[in-house]
Protein backbone atom coordinates (compact mmCIF):
# COMPACT_ATOMS: atom_id res chain seq x y z
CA UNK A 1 0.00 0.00 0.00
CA UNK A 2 1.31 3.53 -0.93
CA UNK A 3 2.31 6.27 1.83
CA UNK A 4 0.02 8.73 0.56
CA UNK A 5 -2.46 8.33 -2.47
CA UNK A 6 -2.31 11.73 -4.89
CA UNK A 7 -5.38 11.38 -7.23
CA UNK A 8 -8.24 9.64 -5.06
CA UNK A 9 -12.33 8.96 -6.59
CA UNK A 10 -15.13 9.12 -4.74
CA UNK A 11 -17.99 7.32 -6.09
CA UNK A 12 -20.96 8.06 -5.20
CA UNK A 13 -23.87 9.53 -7.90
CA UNK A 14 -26.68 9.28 -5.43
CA UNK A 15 -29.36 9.71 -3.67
CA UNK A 16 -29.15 12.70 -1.85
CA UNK A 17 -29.11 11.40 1.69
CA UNK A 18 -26.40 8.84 0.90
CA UNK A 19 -24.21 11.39 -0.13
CA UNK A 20 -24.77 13.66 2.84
CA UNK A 21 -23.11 10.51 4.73
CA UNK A 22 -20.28 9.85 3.19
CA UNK A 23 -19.21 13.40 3.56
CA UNK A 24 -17.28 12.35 7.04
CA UNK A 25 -15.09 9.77 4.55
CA UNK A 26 -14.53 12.76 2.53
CA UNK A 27 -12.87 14.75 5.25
CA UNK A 28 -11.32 11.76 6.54
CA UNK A 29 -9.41 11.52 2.69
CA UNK A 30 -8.76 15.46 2.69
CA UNK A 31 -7.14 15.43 6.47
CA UNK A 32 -5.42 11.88 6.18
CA UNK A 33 -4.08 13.05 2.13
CA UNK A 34 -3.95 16.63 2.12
CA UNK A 35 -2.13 17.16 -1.35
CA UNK A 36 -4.39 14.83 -2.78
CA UNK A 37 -6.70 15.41 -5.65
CA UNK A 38 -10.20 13.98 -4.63
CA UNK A 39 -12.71 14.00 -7.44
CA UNK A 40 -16.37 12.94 -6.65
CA UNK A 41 -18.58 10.86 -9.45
CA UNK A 42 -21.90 11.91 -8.69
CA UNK A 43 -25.24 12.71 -10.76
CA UNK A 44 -25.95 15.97 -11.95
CA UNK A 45 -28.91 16.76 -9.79
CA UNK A 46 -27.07 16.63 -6.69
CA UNK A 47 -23.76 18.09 -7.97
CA UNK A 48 -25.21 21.50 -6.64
CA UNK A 49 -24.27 19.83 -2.82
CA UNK A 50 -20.81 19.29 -3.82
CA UNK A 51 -20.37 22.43 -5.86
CA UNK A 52 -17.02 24.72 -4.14
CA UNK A 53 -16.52 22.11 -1.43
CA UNK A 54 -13.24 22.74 0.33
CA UNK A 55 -12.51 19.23 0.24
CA UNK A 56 -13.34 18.70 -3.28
CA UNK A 57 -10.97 19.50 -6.42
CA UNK A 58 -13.54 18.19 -9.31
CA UNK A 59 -16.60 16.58 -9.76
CA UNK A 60 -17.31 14.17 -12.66
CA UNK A 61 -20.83 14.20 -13.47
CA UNK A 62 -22.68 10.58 -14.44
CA UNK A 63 -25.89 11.07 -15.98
CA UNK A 64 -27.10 8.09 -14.86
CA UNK A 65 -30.42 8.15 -17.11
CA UNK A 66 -28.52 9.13 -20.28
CA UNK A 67 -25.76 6.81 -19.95
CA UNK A 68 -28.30 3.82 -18.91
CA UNK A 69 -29.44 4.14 -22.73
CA UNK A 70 -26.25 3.09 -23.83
CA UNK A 71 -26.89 -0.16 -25.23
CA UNK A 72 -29.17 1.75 -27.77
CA UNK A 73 -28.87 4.80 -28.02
CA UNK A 74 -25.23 5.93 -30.41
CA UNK A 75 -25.12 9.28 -28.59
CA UNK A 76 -25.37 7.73 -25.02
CA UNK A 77 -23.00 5.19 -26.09
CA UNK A 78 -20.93 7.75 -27.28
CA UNK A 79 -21.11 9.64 -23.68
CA UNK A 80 -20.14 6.61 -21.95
CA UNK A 81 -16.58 5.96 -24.09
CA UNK A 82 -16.32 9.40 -23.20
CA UNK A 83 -16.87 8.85 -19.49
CA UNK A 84 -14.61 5.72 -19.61
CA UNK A 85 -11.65 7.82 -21.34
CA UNK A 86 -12.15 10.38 -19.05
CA UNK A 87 -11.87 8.41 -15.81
CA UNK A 88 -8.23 6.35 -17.79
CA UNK A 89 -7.09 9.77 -18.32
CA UNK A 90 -7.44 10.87 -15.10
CA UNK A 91 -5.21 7.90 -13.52
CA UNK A 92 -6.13 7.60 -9.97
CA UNK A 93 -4.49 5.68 -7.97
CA UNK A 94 -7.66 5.32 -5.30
CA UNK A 95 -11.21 4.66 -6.22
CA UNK A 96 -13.70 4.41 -3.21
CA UNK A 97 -17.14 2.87 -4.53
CA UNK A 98 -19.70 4.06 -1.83
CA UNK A 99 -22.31 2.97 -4.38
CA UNK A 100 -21.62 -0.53 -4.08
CA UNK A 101 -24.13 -1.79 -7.50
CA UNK A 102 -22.48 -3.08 -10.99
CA UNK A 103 -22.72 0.57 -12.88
CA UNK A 104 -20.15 2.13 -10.79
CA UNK A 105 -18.08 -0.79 -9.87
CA UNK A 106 -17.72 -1.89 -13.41
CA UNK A 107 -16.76 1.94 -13.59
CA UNK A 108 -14.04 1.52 -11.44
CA UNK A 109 -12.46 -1.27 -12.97
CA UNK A 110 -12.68 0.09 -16.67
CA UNK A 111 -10.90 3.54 -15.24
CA UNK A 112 -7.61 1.25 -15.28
CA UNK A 113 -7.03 1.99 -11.19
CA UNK A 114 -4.97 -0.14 -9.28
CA UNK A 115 -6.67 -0.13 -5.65
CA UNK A 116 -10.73 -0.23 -5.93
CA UNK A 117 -12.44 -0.32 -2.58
CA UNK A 118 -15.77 -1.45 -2.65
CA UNK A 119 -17.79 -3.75 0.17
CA UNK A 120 -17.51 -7.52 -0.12
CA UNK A 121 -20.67 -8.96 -1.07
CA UNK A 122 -21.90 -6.35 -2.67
CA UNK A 123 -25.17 -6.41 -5.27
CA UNK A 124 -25.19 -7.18 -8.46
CA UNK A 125 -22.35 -8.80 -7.95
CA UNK A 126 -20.16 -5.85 -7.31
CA UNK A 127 -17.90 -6.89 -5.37
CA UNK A 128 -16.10 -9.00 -8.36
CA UNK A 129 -14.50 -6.01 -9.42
CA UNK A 130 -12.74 -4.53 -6.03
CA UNK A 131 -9.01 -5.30 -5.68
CA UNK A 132 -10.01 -4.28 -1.53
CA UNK A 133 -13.37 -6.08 -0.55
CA UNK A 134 -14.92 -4.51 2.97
CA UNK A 135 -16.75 -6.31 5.39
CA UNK A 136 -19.50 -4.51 6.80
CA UNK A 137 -20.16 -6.04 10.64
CA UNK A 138 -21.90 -5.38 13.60
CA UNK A 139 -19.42 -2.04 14.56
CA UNK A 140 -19.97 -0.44 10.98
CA UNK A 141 -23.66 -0.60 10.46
CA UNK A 142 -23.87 2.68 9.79
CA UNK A 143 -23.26 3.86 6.93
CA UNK A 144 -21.74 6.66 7.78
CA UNK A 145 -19.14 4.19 10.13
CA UNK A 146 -19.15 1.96 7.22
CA UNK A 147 -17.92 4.69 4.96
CA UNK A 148 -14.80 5.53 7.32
CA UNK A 149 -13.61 1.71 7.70
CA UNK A 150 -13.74 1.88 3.95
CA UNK A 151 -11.14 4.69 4.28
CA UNK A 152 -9.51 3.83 6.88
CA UNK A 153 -8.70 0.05 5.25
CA UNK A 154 -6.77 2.63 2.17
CA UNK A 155 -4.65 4.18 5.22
CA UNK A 156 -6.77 7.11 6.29
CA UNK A 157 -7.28 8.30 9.89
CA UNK A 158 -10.73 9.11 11.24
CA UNK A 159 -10.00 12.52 12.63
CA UNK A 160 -13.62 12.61 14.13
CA UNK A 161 -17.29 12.40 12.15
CA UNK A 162 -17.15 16.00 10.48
CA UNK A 163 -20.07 16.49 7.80
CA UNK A 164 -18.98 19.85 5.83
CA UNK A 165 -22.04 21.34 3.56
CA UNK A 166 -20.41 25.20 2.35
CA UNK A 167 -22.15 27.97 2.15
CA UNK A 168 -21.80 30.72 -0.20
CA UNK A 169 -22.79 34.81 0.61
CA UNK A 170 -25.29 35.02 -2.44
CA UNK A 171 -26.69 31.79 -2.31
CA UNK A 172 -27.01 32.98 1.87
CA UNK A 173 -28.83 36.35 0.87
CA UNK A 174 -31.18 34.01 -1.83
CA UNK A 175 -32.13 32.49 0.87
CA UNK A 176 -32.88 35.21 3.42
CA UNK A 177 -34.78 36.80 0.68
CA UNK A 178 -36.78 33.50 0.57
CA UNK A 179 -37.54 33.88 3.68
CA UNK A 180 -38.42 37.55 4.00
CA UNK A 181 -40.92 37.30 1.19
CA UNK A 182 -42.84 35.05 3.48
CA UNK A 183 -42.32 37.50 6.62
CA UNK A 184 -40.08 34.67 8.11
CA UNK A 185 -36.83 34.84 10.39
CA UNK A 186 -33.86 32.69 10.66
CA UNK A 187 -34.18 30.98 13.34
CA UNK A 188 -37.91 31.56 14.12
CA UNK A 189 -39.44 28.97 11.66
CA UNK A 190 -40.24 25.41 11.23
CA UNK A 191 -39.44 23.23 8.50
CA UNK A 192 -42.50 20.20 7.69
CA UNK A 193 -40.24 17.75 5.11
CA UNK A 194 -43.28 15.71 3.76
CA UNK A 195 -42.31 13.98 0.83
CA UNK A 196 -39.89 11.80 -0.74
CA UNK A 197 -38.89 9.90 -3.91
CA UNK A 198 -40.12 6.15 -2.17
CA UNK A 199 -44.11 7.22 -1.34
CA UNK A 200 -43.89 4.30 1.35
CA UNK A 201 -41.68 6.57 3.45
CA UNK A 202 -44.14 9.36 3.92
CA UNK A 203 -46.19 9.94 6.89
CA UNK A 204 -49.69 10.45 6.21
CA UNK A 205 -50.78 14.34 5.27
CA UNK A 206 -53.64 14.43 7.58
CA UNK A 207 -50.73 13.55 10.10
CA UNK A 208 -48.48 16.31 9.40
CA UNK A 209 -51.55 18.90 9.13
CA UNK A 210 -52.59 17.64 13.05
CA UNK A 211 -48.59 18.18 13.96
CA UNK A 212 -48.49 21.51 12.38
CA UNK A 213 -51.71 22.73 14.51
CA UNK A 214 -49.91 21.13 17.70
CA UNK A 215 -46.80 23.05 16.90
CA UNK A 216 -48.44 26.32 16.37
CA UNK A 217 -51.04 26.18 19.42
CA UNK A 218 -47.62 25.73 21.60
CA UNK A 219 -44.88 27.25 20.15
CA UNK A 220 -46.22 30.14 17.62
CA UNK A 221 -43.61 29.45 15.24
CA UNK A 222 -44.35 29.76 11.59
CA UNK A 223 -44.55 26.21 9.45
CA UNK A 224 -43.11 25.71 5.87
CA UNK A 225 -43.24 22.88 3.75
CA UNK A 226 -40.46 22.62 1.46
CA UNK A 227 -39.89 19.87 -1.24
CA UNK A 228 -39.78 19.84 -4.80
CA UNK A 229 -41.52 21.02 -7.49
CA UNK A 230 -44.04 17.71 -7.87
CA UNK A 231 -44.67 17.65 -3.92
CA UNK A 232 -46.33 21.26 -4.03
CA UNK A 233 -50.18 19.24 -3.69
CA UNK A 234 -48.55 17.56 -0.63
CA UNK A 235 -47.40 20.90 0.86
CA UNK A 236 -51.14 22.35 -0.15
CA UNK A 237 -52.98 19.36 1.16
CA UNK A 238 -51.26 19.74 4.48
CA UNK A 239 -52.16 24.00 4.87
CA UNK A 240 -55.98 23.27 3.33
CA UNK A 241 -56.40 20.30 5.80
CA UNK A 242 -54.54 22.34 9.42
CA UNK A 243 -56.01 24.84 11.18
CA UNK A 244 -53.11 27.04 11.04
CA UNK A 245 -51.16 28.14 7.81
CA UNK A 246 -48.57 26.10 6.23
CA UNK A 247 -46.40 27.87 4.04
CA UNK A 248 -45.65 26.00 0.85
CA UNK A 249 -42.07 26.36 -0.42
CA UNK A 250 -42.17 23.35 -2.76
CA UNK A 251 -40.52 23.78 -5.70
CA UNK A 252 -39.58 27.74 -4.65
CA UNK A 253 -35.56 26.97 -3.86
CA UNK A 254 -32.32 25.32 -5.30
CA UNK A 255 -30.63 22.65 -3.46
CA UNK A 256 -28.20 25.36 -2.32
CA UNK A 257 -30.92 27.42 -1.14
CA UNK A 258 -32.39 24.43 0.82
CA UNK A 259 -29.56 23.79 2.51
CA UNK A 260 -29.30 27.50 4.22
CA UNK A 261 -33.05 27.38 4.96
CA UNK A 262 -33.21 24.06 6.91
CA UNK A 263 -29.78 25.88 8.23
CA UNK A 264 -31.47 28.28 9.79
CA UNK A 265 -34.34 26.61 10.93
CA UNK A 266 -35.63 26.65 14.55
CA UNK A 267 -37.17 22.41 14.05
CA UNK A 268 -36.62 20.04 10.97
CA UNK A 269 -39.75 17.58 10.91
CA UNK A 270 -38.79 15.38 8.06
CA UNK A 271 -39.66 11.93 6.40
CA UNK A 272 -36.88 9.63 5.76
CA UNK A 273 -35.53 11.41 2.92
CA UNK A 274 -32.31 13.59 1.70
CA UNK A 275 -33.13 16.99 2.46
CA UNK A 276 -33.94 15.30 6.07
CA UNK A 277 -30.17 13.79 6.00
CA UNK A 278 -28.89 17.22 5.30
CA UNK A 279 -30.61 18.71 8.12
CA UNK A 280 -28.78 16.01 10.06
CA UNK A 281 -25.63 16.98 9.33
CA UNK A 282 -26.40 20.34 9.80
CA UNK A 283 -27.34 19.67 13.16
CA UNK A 284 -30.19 21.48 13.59
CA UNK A 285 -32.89 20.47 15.93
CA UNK A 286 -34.91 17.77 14.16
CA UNK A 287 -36.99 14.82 14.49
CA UNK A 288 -37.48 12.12 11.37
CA UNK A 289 -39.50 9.30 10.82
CA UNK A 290 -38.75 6.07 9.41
CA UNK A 291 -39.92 2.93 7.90
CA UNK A 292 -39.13 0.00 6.06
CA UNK A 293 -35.09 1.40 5.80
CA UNK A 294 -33.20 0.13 8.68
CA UNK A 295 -32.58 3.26 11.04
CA UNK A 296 -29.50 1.48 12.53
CA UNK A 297 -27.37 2.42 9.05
CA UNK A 298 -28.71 5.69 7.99
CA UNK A 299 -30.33 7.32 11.80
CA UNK A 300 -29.10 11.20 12.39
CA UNK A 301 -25.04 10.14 13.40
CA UNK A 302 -24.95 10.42 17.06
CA UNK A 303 -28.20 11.77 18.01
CA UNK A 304 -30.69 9.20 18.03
CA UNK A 305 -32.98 11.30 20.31
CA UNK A 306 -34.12 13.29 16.59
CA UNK A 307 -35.45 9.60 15.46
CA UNK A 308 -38.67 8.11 15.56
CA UNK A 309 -39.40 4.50 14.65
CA UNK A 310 -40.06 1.07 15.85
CA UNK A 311 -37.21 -1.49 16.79
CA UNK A 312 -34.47 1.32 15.15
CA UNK A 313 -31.86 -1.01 16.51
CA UNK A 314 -33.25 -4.55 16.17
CA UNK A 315 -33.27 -5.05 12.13
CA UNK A 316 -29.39 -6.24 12.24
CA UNK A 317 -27.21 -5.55 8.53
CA UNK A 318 -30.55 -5.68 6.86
CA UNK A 319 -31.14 -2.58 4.33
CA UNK A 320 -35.11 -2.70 4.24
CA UNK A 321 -37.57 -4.16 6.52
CA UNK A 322 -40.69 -6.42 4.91
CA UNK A 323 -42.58 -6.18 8.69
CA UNK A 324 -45.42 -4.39 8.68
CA UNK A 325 -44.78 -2.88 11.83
CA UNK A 326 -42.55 -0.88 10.51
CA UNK A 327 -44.61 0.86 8.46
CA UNK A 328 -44.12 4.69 8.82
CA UNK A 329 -48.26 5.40 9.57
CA UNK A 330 -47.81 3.45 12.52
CA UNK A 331 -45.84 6.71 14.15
CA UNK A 332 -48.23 8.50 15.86
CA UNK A 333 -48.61 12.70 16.04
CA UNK A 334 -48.50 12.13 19.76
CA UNK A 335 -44.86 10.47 19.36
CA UNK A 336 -43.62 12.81 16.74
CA UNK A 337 -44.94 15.95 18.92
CA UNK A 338 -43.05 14.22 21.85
CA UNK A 339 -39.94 14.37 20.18
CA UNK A 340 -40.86 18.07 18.77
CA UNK A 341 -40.80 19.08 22.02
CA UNK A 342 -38.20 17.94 23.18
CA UNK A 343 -36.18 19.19 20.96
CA UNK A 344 -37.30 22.66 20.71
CA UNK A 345 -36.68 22.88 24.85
CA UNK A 346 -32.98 21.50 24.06
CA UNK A 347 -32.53 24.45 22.00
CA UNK A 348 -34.01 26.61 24.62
């Protein structure tokens, strides 16, 4: 194994919340390799997270939905030799596969690199094409943890779980701006996060709506819904069925600009979902529900008071749960308040 590694990969294209947890493995790379040049393969629609990260020297975009019409499509084909010569060109001498599935690993192995870490027993059968295969165990559930003994098997030292999301002045003042068109505050809002991509992880509307009256009969702190674009009739159906007013922000911001206003948020109340993970490594106050995805690997790092769910810790290595117990609707608005509470008094 080499002293120090000079041109390190990160892959990892998505989803949003995934990335947001291998960020501590990215400033375990930067701290342990400091002349390094860490690149980051990642889709386009998250690059905006990554965009001017201190730790970062260039992201490589992978369009996963062009380059999956490869096979028959010339000009995708085309983009992926491209992709391929790009990554040979670049010769690293690391390549980290956080995504762990065929596409990337095969990736990896085409880019000509000499020291692909990827975990052992991957999917898809993954795992074939790592020269360093990682056990995951009972210590690195986590994902987050999981990440870092995946670094730290390449010679890094865990200097401590950082997550670093930068912030930029204008994309700060977008934001503000956001907010002052509503009449809000930094710091004197809450955020409702009631969507996501998997509709199985959302808690019920009528559920967030009886929340959002709790929150407002006690606390008297402005709600907004934020989400994107598609979720704006979940962010209506939630004001038209409470008693007090939900502000919809769906669609209204950037992924930049959602990071500063769950920043500046007073409460995060979030579904198992990536803006939810962000406010998580923010470390704002927050409280998020889960489901059928095993808490245990992906729960806020170190503060399992923001969590709700049943058996969080009691679902082992497995990455999805087929018990209906689990099922997110079976969270009550008397747990989730619970949690909103205390919360909100820790920040007192």
């Amino acid at each position: 194994m080499p002293e120090s590694y000079k041109n390190i990969l990160i892959m990892k294209p998505s989803a949003l919340g995934d990335i947001v947890l291998a960020l501590p493995a990215l400033a375990a790379l930067r701290s342990s390799f400091p002349d390094a040049k860490i690149s980051w393969l990642v889709r386009p629609e998250f690059s905006p997270l990554l965009e001017n990260h201190p730790y970062i020297d260039e992201i490589i975009l992978f369009d996963r939905k062009s380059l999956g019409r490869a096979w028959c499509c010339p000009k995708s084909f085309g983009a992926l030799i491209r992709l391929i010569s790009q990554l040979r060109k670049s010769k690293f001498d690391a390549i980290f596969d956080f995504q762990g599935l065929f596409r990337t690993a095969a990736l990896a192995r085409l880019s000509g690199c000499k020291k692909r870490f990827g975990k052992a027993n991957s999917r898809e059968l993954a795992h074939l094409f790592y020269t360093d295969q990682i056990e995951q165990d009972s210590e690195s559930i986590h994902l987050v943890d999981f990440y870092l003994k995946m670094v730290e098997a390449a010679g890094a030292k865990n200097p401590g779980v950082r997550f670093e999301l930068p912030s930029s002045p204008a994309v700060l003042e977008a934001a503000k701006k956001l907010l002052a068109d509503s009449g809000l505050r930094p710091g004197k809002y809450v955020v409702f996060i009631p969507g996501s991509a998997h509709k199985d992880k959302c808690w019920p509307v009528e559920n967030f709506a009886s929340l959002a009256d709790k929150i407002a009969s006690q606390f008297k702190m402005p709600i907004i819904a934020i989400g994107s674009n598609s979720e704006k009739p979940l962010a209506e159906k939630i004001n038209s069925l409470a008693e007090t007013s939900v502000i919809n922000f769906a669609g209204r911001t950037s992924l930049k600009e959602l990071v500063e206003i769950l920043r500046a948020a007073s409460l995060v109340v979030s579904n198992d979902t990536g803006p939810g993970h962000i406010a998580a490594a923010l470390g704002v106050p927050l409280v998020i529900m889960y489901s059928w995805s095993n808490p245990a690997r992906i729960a806020p790092y170190g503060r399992p008071q923001c969590m709700v769910a049943r058996e969080p810790y009691g679902r082992g290595l497995k990455i999805k749960s087929i018990n209906q117990k689990h099922n997110v609707s079976n969270i009550t608005v008397d747990e989730v308040f619970q949690k909103v509470t205390e919360q909100l008094k820790r920040d007192d």
